[in-house]
C-alpha atoms as a PDB file:
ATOM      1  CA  UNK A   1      46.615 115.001  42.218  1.00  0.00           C
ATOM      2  CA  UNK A   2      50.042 114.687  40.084  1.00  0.00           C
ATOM      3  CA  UNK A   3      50.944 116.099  37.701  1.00  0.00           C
ATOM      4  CA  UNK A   4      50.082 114.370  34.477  1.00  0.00           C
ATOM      5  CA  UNK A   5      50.419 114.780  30.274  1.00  0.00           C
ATOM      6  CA  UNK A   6      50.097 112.976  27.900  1.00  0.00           C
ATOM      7  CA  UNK A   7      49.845 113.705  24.350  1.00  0.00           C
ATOM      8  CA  UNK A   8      49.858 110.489  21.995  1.00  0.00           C
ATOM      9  CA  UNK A   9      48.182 109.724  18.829  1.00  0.00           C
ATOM     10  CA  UNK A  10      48.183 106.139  16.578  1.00  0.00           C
ATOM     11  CA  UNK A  11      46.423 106.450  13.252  1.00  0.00           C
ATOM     12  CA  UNK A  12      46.199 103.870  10.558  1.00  0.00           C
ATOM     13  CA  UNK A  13      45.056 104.975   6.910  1.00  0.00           C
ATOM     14  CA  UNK A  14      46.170 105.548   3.447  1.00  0.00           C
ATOM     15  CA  UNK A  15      48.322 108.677   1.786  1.00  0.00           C
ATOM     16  CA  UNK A  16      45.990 110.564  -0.620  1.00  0.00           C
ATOM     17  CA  UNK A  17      48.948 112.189  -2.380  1.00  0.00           C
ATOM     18  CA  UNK A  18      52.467 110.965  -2.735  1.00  0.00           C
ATOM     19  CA  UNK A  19      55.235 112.750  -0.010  1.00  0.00           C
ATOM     20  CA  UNK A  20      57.485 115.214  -1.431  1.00  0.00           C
ATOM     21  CA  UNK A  21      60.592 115.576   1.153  1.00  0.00           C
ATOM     22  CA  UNK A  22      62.535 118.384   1.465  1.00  0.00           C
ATOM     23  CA  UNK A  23      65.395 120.553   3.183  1.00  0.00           C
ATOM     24  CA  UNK A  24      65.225 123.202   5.835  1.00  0.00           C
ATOM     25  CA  UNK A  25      67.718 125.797   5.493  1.00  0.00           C
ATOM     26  CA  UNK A  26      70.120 124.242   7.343  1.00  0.00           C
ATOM     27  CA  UNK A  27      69.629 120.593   5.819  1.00  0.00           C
ATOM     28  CA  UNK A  28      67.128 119.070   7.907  1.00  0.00           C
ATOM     29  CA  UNK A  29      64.783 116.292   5.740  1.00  0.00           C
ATOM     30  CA  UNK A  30      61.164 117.020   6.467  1.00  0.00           C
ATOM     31  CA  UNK A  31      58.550 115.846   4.365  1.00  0.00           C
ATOM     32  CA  UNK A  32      54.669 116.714   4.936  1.00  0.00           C
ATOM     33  CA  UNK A  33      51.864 114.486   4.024  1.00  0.00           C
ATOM     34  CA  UNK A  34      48.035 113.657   4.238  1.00  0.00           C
ATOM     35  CA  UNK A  35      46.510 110.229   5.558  1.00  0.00           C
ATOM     36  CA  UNK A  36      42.747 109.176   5.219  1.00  0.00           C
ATOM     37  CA  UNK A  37      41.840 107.366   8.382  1.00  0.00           C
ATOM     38  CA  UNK A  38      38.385 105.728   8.101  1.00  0.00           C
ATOM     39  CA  UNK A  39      35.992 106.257  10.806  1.00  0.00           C
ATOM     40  CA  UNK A  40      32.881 104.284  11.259  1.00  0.00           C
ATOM     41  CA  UNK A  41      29.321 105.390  13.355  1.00  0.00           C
ATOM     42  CA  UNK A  42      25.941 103.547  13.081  1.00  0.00           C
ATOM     43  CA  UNK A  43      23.885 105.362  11.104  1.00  0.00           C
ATOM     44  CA  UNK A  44      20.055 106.646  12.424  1.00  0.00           C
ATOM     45  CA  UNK A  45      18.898 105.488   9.173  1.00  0.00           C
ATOM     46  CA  UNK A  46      20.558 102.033   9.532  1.00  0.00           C
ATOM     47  CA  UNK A  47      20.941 101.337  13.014  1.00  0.00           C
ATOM     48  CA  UNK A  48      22.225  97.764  12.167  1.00  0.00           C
ATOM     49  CA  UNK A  49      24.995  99.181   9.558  1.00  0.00           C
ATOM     50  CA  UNK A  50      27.877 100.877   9.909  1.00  0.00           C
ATOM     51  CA  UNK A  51      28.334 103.750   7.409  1.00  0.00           C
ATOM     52  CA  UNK A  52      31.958 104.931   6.855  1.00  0.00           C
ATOM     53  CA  UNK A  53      33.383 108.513   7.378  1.00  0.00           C
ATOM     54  CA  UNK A  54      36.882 109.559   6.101  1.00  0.00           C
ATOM     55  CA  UNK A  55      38.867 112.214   8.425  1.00  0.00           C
ATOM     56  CA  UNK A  56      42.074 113.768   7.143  1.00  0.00           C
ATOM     57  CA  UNK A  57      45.335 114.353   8.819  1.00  0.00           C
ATOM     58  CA  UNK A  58      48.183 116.230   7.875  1.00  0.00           C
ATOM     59  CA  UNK A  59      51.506 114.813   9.316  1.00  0.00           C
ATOM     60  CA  UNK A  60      54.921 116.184   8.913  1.00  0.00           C
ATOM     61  CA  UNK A  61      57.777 113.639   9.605  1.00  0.00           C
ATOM     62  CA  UNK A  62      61.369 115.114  10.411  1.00  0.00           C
ATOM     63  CA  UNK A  63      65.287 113.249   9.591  1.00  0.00           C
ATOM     64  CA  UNK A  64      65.433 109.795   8.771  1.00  0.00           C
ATOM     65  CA  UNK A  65      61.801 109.049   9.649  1.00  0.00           C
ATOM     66  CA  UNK A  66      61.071 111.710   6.509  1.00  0.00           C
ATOM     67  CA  UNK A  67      63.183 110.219   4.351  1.00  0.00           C
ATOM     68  CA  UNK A  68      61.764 106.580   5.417  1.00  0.00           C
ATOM     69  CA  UNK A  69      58.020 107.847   4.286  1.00  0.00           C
ATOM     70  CA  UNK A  70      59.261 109.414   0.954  1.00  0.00           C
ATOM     71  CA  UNK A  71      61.913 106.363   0.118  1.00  0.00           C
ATOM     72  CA  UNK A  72      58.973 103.542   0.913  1.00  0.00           C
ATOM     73  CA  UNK A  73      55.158 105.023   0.552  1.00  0.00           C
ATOM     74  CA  UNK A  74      53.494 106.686  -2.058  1.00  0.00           C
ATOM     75  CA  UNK A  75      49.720 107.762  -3.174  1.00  0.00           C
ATOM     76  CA  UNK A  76      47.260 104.855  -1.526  1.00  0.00           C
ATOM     77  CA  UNK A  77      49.662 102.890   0.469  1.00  0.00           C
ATOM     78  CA  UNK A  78      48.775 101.862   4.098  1.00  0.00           C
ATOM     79  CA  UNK A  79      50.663 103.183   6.536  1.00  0.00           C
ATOM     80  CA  UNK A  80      50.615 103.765  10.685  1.00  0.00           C
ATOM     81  CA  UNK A  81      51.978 107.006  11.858  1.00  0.00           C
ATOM     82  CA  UNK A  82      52.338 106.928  16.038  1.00  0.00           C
ATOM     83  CA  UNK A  83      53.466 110.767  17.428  1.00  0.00           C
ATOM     84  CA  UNK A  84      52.000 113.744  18.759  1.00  0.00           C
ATOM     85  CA  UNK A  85      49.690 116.637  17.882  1.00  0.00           C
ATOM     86  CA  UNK A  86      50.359 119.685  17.793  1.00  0.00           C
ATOM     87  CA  UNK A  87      48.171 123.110  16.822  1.00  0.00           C
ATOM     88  CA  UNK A  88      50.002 126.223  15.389  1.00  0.00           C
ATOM     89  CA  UNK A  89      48.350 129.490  14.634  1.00  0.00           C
ATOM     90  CA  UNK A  90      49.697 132.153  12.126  1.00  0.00           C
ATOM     91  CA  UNK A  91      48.748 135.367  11.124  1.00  0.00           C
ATOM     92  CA  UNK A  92      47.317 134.965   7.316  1.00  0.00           C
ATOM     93  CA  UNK A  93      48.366 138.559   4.669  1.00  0.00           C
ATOM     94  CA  UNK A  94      44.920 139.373   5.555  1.00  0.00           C
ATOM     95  CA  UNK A  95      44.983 139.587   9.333  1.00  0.00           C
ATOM     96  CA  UNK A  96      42.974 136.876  10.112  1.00  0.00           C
ATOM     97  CA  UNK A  97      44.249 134.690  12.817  1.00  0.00           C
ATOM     98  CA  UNK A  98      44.590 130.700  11.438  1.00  0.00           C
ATOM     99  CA  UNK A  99      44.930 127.874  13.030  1.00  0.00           C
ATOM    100  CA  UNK A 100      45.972 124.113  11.864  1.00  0.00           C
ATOM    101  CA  UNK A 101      46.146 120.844  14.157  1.00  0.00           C
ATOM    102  CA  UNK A 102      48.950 118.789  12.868  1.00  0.00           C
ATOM    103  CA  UNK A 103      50.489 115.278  13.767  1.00  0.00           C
ATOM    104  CA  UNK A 104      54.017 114.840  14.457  1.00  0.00           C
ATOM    105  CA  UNK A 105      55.323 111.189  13.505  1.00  0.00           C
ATOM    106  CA  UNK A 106      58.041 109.902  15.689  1.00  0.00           C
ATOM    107  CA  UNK A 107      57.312 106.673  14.138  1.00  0.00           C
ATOM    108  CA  UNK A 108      55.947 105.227  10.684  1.00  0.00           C
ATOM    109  CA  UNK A 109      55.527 101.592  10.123  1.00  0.00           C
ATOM    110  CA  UNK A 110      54.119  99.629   7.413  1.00  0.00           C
ATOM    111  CA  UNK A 111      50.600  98.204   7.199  1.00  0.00           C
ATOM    112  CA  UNK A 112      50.348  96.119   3.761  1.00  0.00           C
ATOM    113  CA  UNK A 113      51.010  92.591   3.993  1.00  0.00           C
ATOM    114  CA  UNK A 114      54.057  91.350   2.103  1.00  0.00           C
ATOM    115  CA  UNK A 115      51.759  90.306  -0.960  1.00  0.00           C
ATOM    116  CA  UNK A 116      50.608  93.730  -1.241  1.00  0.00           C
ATOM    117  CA  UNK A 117      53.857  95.265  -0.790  1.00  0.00           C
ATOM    118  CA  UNK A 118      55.265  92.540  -3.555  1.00  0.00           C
ATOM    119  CA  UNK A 119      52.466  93.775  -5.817  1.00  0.00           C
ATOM    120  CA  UNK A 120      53.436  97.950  -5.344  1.00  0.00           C
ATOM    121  CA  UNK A 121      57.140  97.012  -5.562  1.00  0.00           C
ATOM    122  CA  UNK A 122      56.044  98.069  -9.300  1.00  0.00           C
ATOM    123  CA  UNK A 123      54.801 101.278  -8.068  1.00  0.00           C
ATOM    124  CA  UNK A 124      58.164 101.454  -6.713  1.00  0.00           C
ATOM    125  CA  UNK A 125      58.041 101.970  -2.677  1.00  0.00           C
ATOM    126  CA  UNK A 126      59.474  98.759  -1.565  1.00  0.00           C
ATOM    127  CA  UNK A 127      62.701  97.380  -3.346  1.00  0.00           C
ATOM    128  CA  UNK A 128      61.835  93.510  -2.199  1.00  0.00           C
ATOM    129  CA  UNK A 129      59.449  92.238   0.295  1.00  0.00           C
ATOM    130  CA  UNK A 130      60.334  94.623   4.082  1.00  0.00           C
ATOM    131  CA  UNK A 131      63.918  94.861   2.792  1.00  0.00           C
ATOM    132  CA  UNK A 132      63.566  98.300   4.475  1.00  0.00           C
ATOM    133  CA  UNK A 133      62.979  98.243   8.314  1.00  0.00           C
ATOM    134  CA  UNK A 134      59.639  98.090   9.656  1.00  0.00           C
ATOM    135  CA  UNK A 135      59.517 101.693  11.146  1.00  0.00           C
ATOM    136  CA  UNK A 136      61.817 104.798  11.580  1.00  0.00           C
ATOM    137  CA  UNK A 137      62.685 106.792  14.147  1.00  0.00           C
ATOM    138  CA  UNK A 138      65.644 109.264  15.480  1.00  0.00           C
ATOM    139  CA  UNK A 139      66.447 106.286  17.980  1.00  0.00           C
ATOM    140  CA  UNK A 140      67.735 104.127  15.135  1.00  0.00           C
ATOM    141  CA  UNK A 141      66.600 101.116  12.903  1.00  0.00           C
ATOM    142  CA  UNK A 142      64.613  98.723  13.880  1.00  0.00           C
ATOM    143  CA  UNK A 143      65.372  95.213  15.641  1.00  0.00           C
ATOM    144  CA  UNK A 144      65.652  92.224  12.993  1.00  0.00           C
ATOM    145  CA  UNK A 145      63.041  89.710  13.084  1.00  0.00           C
ATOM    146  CA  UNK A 146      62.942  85.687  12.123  1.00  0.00           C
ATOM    147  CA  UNK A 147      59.817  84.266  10.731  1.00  0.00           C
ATOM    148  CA  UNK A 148      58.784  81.048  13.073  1.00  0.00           C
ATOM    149  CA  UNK A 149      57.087  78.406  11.283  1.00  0.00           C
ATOM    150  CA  UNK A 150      54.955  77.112  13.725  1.00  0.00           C
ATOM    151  CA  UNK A 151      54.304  77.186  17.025  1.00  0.00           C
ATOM    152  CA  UNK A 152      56.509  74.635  18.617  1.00  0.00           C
ATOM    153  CA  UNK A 153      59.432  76.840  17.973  1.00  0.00           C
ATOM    154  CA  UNK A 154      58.069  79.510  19.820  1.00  0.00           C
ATOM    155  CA  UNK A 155      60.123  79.918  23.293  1.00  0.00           C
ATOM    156  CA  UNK A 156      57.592  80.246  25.347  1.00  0.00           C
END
């Protein structure tokens, strides 16, 4: 059997607190957040419903993508992180072995539609509707895209 791995994650929720970025020691922008992804299971109580769970993630963003998340998103807004987890372990001042799971975003793109985006540009994390590209990553910015009218001008 070959040889294979494969460790990819997509998540789509809302930040419960608003990103603070910040420096390493030799200038690097990382910035460290928490999304609320909403998870849904029929209950035994109401087979027929579907009752919501929250889980929480905690996902550090690195560079540009870091300063992306703290320029455009803040407490509540929608956002889709795609990366990698990752587990560290540490050694707490009492001796106790910890451990964390954490998700590494390689990309961040935006989830609100342009109205709702409009309506936060007062909470101030998007200047005018997408004026800021529609993800980040270390490869560069993102392709620009036309808005087709209908569907005779599609090319295909």
């Amino acid at each position: 059997m070959a040889n294979f791995n494969l460790n990819k994650v997509i998540l789509g929720g809302r930040l419960t607190a608003d990103p603070e970025l910040k420096q390493t020691q030799s200038g690097i922008a990382v910035v460290t957040f928490r999304m609320a992804v909403n998870r849904r299971f029929a209950s035994r109580d109401n087979a027929s419903g579907q009752q919501p769970e929250v889980d929480f993630f905690t996902v550090t963003a690195w560079r540009s993508t870091a300063e992306f998340v703290n320029r455009f998103f803040k407490k509540g807004s929608s956002i889709c992180v795609i990366g990698s987890i990752q587990n560290r372990s540490w050694t707490d001042q009492q001796g106790q072995k910890r451990y964390m799971t954490d998700i590494v975003a390689e990309e961040v793109q935006f989830v609100d539609s342009r109205s709702e985006s409009s309506n936060a540009q007062a909470g101030g994390y998007a200047p005018d509707a997408y004026g800021a590209p529609a993800y980040s990553s270390p490869m560069g910015s993102a392709p620009k895209f036309e808005e087709i009218k209908t569907d005779d001008d599609l090319p295909f």
